[in-house]
PDB file of N, CA and C in Angstrom:
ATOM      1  N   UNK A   1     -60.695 -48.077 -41.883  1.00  0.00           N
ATOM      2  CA  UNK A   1     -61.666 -48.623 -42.805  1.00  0.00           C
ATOM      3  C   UNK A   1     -61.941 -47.672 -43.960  1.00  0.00           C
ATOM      4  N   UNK A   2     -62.133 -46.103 -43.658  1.00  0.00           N
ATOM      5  CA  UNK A   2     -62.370 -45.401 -45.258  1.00  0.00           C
ATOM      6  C   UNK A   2     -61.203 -45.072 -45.653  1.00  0.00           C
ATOM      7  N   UNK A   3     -60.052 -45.701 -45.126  1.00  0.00           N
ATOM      8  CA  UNK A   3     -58.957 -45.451 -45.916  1.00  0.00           C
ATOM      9  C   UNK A   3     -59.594 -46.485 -47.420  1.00  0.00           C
ATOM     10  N   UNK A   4     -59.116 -47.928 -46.591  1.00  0.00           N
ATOM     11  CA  UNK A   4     -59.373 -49.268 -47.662  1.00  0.00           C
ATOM     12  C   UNK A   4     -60.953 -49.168 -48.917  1.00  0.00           C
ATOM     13  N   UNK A   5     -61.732 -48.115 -48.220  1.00  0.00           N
ATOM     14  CA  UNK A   5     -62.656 -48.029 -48.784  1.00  0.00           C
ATOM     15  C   UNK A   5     -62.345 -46.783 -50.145  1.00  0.00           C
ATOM     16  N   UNK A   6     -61.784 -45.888 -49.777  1.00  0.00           N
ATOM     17  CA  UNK A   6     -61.253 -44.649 -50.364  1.00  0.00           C
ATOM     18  C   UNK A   6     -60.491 -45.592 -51.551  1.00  0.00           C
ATOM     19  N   UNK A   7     -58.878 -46.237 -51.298  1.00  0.00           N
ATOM     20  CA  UNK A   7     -58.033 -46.953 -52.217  1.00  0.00           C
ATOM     21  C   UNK A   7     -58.886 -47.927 -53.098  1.00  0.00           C
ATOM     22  N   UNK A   8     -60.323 -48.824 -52.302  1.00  0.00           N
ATOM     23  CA  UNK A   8     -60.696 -49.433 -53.186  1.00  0.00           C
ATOM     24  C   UNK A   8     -61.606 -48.483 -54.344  1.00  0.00           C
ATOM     25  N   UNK A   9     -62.256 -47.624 -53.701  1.00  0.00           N
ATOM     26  CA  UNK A   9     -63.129 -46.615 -54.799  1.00  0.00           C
ATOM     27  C   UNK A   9     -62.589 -45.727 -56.101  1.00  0.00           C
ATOM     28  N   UNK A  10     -61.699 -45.872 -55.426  1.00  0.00           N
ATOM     29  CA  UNK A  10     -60.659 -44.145 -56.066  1.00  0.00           C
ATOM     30  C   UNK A  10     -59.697 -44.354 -56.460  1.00  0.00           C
ATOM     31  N   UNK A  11     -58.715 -45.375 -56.631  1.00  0.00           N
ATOM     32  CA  UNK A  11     -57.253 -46.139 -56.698  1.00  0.00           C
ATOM     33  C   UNK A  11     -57.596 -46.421 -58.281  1.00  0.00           C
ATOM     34  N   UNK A  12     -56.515 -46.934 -58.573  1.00  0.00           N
ATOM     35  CA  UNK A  12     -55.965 -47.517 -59.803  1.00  0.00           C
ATOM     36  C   UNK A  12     -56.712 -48.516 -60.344  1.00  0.00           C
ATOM     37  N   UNK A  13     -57.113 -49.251 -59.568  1.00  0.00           N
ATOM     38  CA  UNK A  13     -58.088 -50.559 -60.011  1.00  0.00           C
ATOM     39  C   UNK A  13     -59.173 -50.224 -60.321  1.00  0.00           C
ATOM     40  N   UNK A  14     -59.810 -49.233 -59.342  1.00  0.00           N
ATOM     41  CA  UNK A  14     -61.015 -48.917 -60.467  1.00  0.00           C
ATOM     42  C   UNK A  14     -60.901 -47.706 -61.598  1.00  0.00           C
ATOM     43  N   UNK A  15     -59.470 -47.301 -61.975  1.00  0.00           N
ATOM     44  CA  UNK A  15     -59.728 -46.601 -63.240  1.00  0.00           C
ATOM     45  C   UNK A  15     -59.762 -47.604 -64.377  1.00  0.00           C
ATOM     46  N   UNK A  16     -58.889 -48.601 -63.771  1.00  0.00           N
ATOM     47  CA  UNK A  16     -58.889 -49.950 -64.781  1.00  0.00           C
ATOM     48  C   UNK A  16     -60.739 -50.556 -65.198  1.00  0.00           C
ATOM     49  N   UNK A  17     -61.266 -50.830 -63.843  1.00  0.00           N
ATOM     50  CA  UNK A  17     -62.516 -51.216 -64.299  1.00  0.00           C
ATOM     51  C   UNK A  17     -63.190 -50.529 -64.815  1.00  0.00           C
ATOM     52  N   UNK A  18     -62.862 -49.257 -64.816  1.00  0.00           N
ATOM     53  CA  UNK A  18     -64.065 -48.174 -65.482  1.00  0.00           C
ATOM     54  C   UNK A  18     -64.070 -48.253 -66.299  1.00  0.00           C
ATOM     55  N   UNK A  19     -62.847 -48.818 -67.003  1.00  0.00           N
ATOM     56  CA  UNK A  19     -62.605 -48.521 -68.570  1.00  0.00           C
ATOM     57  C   UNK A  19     -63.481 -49.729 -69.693  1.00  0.00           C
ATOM     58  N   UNK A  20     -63.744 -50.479 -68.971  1.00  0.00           N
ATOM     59  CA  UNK A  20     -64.756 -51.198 -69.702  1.00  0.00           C
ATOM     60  C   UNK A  20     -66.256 -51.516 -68.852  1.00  0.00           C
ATOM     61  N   UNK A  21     -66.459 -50.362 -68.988  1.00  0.00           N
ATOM     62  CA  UNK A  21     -68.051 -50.444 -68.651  1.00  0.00           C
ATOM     63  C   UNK A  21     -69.427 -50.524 -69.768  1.00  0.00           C
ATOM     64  N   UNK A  22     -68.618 -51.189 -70.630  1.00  0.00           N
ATOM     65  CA  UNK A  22     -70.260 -51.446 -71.588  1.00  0.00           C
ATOM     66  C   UNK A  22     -70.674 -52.375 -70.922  1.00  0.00           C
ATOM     67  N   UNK A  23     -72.528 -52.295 -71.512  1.00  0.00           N
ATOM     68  CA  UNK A  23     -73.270 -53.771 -71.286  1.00  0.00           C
ATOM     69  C   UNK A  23     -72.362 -54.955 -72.145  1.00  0.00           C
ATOM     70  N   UNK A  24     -71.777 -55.023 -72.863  1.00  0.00           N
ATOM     71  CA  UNK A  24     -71.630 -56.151 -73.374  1.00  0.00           C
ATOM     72  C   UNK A  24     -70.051 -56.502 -72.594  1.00  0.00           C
ATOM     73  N   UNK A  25     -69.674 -55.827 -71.966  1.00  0.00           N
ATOM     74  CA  UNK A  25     -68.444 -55.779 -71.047  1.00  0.00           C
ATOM     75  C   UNK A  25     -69.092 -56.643 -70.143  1.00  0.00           C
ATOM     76  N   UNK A  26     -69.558 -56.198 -69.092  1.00  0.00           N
ATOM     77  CA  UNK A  26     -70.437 -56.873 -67.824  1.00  0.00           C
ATOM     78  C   UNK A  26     -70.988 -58.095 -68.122  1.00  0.00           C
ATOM     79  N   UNK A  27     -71.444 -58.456 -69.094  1.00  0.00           N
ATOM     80  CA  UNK A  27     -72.098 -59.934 -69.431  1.00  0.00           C
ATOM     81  C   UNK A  27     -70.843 -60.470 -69.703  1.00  0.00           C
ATOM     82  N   UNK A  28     -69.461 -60.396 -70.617  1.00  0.00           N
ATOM     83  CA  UNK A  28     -67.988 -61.042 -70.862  1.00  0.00           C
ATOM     84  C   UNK A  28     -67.958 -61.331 -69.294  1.00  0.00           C
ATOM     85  N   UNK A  29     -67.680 -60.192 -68.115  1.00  0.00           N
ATOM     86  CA  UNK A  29     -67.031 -60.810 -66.831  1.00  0.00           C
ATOM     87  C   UNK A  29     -68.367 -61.974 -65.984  1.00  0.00           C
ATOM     88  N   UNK A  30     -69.403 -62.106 -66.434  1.00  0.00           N
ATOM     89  CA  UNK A  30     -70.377 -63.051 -65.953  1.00  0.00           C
ATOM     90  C   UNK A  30     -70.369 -64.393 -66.633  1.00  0.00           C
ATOM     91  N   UNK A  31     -70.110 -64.722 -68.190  1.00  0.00           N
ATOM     92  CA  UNK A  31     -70.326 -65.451 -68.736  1.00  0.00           C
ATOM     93  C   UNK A  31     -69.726 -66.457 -68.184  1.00  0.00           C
ATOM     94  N   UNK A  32     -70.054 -67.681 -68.519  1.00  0.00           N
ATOM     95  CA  UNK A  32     -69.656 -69.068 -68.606  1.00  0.00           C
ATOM     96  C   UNK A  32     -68.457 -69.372 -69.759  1.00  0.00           C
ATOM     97  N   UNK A  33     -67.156 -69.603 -68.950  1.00  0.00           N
ATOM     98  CA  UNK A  33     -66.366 -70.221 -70.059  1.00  0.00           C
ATOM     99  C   UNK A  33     -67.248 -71.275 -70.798  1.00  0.00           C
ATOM    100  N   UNK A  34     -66.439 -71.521 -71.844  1.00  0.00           N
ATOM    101  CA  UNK A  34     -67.120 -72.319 -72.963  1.00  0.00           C
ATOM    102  C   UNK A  34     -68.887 -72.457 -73.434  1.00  0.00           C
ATOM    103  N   UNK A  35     -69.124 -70.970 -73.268  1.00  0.00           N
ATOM    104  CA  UNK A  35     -70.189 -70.593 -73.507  1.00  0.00           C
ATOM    105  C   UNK A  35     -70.266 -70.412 -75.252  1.00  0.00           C
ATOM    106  N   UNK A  36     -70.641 -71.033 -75.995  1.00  0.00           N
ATOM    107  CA  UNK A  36     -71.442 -70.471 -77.600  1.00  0.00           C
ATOM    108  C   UNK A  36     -71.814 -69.302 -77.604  1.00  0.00           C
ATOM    109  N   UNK A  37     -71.360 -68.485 -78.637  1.00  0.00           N
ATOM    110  CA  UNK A  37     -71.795 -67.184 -78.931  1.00  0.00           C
ATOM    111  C   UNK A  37     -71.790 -66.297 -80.080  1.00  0.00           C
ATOM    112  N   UNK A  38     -72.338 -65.670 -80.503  1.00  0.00           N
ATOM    113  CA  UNK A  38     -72.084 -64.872 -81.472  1.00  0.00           C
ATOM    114  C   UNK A  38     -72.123 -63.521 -81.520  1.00  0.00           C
ATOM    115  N   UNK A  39     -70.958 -63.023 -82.006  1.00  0.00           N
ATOM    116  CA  UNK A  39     -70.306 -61.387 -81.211  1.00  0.00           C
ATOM    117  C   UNK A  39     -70.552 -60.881 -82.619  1.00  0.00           C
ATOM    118  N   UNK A  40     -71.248 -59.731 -82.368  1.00  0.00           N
ATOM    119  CA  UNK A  40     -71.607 -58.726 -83.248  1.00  0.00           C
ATOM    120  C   UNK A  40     -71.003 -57.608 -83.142  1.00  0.00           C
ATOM    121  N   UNK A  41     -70.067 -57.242 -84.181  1.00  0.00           N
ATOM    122  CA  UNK A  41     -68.800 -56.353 -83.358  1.00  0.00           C
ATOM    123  C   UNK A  41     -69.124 -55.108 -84.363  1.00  0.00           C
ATOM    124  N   UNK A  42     -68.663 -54.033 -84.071  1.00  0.00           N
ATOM    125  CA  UNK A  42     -68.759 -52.366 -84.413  1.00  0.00           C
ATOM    126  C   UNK A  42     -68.669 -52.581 -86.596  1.00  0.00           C
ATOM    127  N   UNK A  43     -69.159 -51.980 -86.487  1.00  0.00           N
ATOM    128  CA  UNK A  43     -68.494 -52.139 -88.318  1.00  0.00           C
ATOM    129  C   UNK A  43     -69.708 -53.010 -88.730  1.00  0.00           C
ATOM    130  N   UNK A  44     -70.321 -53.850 -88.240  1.00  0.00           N
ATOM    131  CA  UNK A  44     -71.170 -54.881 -88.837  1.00  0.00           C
ATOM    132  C   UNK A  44     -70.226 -56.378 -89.555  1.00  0.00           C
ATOM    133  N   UNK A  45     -69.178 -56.664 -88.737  1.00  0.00           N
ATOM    134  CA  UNK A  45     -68.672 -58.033 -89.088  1.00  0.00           C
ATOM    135  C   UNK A  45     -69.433 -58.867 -87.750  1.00  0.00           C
ATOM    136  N   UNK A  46     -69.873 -59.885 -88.310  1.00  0.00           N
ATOM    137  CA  UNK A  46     -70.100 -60.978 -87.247  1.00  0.00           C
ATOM    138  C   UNK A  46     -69.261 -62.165 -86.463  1.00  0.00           C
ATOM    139  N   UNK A  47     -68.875 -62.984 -86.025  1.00  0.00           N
ATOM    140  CA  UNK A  47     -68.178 -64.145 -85.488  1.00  0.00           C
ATOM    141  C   UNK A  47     -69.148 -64.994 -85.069  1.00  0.00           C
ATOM    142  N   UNK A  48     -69.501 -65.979 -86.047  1.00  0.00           N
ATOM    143  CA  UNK A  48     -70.597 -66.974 -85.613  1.00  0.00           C
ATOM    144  C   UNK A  48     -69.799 -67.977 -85.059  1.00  0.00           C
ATOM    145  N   UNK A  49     -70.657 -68.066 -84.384  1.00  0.00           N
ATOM    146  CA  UNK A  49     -70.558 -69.989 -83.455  1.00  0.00           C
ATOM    147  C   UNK A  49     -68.924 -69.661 -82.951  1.00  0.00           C
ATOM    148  N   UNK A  50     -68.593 -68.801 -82.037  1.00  0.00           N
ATOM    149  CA  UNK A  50     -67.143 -68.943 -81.112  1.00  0.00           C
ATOM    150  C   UNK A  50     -67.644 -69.285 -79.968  1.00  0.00           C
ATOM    151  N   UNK A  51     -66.556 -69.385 -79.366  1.00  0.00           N
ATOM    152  CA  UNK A  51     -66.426 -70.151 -78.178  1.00  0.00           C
ATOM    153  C   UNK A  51     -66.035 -68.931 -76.870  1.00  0.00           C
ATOM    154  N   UNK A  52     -66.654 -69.030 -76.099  1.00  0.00           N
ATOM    155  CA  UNK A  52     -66.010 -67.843 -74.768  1.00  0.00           C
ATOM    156  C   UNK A  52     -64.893 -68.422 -74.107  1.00  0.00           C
ATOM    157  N   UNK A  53     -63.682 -68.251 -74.141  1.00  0.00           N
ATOM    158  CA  UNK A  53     -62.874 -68.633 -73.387  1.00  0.00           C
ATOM    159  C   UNK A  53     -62.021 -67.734 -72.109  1.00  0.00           C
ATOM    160  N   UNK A  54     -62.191 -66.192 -72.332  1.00  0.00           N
ATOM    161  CA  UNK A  54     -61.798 -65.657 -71.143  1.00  0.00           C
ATOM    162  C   UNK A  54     -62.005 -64.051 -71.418  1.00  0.00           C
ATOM    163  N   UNK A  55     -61.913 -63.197 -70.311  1.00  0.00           N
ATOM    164  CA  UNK A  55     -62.367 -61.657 -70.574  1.00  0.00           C
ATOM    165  C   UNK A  55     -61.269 -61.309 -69.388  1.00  0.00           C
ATOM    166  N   UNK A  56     -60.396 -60.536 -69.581  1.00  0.00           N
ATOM    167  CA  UNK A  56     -59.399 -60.081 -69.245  1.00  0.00           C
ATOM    168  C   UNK A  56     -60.038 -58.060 -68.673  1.00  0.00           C
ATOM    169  N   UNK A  57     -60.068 -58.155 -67.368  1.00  0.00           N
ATOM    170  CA  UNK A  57     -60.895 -56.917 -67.055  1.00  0.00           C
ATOM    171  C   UNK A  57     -59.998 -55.788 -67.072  1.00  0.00           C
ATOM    172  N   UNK A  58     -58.394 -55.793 -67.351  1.00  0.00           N
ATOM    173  CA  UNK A  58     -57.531 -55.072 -67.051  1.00  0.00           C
ATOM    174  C   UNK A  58     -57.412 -54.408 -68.534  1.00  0.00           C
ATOM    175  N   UNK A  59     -57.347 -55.116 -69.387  1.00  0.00           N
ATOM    176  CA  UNK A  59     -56.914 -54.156 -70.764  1.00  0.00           C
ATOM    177  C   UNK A  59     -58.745 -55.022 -71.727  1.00  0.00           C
ATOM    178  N   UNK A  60     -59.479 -55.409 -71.201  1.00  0.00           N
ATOM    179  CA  UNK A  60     -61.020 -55.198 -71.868  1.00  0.00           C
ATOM    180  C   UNK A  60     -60.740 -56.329 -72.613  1.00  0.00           C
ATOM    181  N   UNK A  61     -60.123 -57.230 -73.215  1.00  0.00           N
ATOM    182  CA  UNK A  61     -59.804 -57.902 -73.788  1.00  0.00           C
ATOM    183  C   UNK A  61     -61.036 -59.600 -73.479  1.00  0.00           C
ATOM    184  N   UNK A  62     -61.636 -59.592 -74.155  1.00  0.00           N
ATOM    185  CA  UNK A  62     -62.134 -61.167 -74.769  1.00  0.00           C
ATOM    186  C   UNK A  62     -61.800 -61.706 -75.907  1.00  0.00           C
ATOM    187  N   UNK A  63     -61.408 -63.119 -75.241  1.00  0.00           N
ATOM    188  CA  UNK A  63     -61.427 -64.719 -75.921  1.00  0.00           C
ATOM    189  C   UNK A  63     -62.223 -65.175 -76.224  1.00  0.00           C
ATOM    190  N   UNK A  64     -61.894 -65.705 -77.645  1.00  0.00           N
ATOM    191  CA  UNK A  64     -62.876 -66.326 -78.061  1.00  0.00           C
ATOM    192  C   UNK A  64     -61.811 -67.260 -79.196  1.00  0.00           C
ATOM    193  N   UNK A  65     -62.970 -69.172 -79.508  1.00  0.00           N
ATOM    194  CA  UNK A  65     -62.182 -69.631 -79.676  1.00  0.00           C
ATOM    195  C   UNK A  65     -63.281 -70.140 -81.060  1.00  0.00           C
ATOM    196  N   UNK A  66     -62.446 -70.583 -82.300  1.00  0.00           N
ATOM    197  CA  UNK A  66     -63.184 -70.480 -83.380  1.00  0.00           C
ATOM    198  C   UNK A  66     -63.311 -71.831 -83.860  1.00  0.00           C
ATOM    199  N   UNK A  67     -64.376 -72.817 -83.319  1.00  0.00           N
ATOM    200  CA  UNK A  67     -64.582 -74.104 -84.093  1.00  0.00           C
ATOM    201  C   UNK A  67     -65.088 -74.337 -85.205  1.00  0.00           C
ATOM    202  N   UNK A  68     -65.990 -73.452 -86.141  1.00  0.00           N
ATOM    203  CA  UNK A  68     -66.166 -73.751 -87.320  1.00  0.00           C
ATOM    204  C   UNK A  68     -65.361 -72.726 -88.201  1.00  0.00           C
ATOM    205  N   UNK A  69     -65.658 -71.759 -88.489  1.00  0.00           N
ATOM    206  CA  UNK A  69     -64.542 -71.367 -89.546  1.00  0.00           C
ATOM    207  C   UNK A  69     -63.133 -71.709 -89.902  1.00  0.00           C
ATOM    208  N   UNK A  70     -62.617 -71.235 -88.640  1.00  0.00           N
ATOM    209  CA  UNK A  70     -60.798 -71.593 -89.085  1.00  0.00           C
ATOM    210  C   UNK A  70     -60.967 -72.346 -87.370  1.00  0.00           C
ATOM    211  N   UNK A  71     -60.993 -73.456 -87.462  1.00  0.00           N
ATOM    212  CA  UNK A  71     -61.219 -74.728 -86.748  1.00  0.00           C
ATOM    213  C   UNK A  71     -60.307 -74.047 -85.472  1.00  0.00           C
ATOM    214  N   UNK A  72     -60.192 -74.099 -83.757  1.00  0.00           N
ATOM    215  CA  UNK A  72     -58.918 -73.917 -83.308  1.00  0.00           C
ATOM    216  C   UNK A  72     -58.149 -72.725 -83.488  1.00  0.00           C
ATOM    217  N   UNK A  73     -58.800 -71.822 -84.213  1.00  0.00           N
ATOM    218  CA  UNK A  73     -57.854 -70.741 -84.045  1.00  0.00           C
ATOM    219  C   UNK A  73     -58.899 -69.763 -82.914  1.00  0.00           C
ATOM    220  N   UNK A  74     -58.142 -68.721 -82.019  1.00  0.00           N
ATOM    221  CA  UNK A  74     -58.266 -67.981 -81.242  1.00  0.00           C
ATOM    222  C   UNK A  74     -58.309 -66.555 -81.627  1.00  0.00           C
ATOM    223  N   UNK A  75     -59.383 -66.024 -81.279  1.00  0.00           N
ATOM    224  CA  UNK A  75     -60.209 -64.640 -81.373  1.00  0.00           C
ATOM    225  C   UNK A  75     -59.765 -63.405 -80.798  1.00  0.00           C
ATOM    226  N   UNK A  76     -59.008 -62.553 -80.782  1.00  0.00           N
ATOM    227  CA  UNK A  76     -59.003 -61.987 -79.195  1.00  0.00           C
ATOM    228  C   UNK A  76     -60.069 -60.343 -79.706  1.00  0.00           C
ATOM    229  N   UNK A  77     -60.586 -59.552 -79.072  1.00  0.00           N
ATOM    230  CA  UNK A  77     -61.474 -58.010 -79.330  1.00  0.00           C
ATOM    231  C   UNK A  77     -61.621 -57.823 -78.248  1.00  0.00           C
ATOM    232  N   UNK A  78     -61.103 -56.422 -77.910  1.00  0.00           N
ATOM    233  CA  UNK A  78     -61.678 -55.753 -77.303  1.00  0.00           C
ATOM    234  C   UNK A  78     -63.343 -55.752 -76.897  1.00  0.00           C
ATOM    235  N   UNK A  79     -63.972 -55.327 -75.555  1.00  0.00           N
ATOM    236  CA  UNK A  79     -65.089 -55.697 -75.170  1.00  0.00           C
ATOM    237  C   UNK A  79     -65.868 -54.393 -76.100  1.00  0.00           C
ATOM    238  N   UNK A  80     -64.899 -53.325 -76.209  1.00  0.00           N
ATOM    239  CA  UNK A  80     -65.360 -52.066 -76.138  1.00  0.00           C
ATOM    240  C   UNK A  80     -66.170 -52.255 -77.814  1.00  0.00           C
ATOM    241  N   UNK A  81     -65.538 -52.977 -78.592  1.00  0.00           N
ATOM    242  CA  UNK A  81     -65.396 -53.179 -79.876  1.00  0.00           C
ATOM    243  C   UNK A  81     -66.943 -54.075 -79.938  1.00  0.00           C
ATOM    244  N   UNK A  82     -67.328 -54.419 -79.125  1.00  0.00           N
ATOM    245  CA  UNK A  82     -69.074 -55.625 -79.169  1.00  0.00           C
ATOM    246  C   UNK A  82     -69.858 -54.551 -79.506  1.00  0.00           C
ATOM    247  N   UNK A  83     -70.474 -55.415 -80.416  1.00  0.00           N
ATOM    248  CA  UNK A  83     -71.971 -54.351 -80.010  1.00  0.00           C
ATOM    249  C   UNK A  83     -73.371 -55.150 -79.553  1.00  0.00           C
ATOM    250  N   UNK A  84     -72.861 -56.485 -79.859  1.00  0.00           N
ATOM    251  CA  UNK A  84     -74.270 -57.540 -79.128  1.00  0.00           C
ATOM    252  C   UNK A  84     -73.458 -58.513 -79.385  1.00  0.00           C
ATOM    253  N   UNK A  85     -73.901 -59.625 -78.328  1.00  0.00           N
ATOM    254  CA  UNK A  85     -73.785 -61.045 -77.924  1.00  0.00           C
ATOM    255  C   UNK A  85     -74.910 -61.754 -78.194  1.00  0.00           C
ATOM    256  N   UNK A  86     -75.267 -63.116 -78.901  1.00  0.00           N
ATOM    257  CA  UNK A  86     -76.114 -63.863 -78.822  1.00  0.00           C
ATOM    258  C   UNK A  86     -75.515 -64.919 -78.161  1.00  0.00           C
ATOM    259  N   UNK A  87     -76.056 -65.538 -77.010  1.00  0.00           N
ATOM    260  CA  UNK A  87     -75.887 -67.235 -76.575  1.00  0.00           C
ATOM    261  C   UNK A  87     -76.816 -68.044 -76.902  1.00  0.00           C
ATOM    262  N   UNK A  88     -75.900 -68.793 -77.656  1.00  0.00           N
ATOM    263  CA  UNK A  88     -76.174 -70.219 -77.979  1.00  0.00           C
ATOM    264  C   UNK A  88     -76.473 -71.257 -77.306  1.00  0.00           C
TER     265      UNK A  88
END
């Protein structure tokens, strides 16, 4: 048992999860697909009114999908790159 406990603590998978440990990381792996949102990203550019479509915990990566600006086109940023989420 502290083997499986050791590999799960200390192994590869969690250097992967460590790597996105912001708050705005942790709310991406909770959210509701097709959740409304607006991502307030580093730099001060905004993304109003996207769409949550998936958060990828291995390389930090969130989806997002863009119905009003450029209709249908797909978002992808880094989690690390958020600096606030509003839901819609």
């Amino acid at each position: 048992m502290s083997n499986q406990i050791s590999k799960c603590c200390h192994g590869s998978s969690s250097r992967r999860r460590n790597r996105c440990n912001k708050c705005v990381c942790d709310i991406l792996r909770r959210l509701r697909t097709r959740t409304e949102v607006d991502v307030f990203l580093s730099g001060g550019v905004v993304l109003e009114d996207v769409i949550f479509v998936d958060f990828d915990n291995r390389n930090c990566c969130a989806t997002f999908r863009d119905e009003e600006d450029e209709r249908g086109t797909i978002i992808f940023v880094d989690c690390r790159d958020i600096q606030a989420l509003r839901v819609e």
